[in-house]
C-alpha atoms as a PDB file:
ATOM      1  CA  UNK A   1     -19.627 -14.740  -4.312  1.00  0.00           C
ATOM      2  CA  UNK A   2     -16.657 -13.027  -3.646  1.00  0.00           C
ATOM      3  CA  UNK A   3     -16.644  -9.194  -1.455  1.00  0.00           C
ATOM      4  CA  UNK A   4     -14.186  -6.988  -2.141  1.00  0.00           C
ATOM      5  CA  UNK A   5     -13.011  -4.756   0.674  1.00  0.00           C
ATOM      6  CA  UNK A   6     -10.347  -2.063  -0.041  1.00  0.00           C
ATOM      7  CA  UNK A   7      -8.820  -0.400   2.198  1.00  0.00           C
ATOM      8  CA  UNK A   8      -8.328   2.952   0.448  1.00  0.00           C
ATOM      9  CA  UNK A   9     -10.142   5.086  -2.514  1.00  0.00           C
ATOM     10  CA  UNK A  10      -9.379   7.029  -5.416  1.00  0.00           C
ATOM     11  CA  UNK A  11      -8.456  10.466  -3.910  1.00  0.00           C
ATOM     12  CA  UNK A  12      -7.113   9.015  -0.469  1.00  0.00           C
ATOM     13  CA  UNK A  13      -3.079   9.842   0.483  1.00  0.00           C
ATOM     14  CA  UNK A  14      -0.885   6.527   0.830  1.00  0.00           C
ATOM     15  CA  UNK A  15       2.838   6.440   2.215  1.00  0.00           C
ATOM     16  CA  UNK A  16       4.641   3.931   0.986  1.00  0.00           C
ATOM     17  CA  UNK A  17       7.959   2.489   0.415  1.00  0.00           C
ATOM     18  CA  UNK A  18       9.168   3.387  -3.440  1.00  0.00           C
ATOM     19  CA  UNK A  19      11.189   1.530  -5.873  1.00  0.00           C
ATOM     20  CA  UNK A  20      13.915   3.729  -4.666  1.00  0.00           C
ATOM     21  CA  UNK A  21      13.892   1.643  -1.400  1.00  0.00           C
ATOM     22  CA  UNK A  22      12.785   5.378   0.011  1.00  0.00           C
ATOM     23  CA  UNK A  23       9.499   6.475   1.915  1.00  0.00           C
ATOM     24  CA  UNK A  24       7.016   7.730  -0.153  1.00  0.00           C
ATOM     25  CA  UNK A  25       3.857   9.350  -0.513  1.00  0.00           C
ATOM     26  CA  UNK A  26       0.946  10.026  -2.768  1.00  0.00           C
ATOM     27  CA  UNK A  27      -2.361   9.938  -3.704  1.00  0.00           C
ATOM     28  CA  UNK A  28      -4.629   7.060  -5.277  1.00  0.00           C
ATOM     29  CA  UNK A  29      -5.268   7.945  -8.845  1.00  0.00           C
ATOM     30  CA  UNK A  30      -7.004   4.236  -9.300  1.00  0.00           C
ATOM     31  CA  UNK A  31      -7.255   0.377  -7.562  1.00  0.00           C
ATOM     32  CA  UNK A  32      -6.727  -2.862  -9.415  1.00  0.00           C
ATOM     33  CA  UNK A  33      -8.798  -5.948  -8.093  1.00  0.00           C
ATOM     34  CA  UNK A  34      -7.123  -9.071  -9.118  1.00  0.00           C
ATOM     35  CA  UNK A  35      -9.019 -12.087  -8.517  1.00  0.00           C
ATOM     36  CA  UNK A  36      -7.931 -15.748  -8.748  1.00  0.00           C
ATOM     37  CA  UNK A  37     -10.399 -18.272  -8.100  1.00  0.00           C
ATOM     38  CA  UNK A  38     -11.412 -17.562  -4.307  1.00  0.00           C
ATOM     39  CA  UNK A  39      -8.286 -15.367  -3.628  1.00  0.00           C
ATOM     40  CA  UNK A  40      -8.941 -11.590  -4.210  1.00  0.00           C
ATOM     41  CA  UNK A  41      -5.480  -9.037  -4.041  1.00  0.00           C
ATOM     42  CA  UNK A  42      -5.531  -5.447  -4.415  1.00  0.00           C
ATOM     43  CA  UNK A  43      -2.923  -3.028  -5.428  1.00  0.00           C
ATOM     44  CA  UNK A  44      -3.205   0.750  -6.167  1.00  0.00           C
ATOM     45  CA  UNK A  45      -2.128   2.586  -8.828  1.00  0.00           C
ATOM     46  CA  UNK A  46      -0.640   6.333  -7.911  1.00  0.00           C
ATOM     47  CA  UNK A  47       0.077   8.148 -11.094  1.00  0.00           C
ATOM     48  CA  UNK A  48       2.882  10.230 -12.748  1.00  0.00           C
ATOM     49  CA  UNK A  49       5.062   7.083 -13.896  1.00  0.00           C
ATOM     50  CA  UNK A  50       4.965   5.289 -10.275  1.00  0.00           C
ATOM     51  CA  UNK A  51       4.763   1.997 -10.072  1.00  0.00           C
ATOM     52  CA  UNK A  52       1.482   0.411  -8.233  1.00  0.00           C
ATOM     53  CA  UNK A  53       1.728  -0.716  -4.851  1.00  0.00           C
ATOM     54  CA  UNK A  54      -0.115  -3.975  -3.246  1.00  0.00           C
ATOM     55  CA  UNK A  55      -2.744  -3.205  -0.349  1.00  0.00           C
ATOM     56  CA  UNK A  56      -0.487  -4.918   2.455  1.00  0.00           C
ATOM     57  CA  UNK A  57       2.496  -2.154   1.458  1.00  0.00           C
ATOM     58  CA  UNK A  58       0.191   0.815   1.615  1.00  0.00           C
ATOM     59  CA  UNK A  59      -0.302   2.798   4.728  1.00  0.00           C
ATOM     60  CA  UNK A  60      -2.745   5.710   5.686  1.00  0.00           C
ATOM     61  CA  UNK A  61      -0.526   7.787   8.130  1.00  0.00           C
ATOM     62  CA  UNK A  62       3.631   8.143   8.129  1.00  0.00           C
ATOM     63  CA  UNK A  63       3.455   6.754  11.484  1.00  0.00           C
ATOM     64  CA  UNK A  64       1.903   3.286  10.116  1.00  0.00           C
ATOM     65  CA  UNK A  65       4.621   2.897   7.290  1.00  0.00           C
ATOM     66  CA  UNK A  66       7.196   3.253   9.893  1.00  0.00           C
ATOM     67  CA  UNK A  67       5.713   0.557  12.378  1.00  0.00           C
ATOM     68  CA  UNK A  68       5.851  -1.657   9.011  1.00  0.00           C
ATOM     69  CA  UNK A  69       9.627  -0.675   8.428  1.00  0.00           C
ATOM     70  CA  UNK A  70      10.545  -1.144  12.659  1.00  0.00           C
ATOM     71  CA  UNK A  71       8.425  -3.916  13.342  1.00  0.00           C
ATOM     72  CA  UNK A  72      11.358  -6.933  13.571  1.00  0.00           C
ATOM     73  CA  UNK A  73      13.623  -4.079  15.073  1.00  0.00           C
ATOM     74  CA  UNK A  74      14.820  -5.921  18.083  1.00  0.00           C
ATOM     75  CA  UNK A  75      16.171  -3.495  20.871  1.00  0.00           C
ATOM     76  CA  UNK A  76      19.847  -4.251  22.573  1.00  0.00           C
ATOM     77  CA  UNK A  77      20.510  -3.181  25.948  1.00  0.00           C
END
């Protein structure tokens, strides 16, 4: 049996990086559960002509998106 567990619903606000290669935000407007044999992937769809965006790309605050954007940012001294 396989669970699904999604980190977001219909209604919630996701930031995001857009096809623009710009941050983004918006609001779920519905989730697609693909499933392929025991692997499960989830991407969400956000409306108005945007392109969905897979669960691992989606983030719940601004701050979250940008530890995603920094995190091989390797400080020189």
């Amino acid at each position: 049996m396989i669970q699904v567990n999604n980190k977001f619903n219909i209604g919630d606000k996701v930031y995001f990086i857009d096809s623009n290669k710009k941050a983004a935000c918006s609001v779920v407007k519905g989730i697609f559960v693909h499933v392929y044999n025991d692997n499960v992937s989830i991407s969400y769809n956000l409306g108005f002509g945007l392109a969905s965006v897979d669960e691992e790309q989606a983030f719940a605050t601004e701050s979250d998106l940008k530890k995603y954007v920094f995190r091989d940012l390797i400080e020189f001294v």
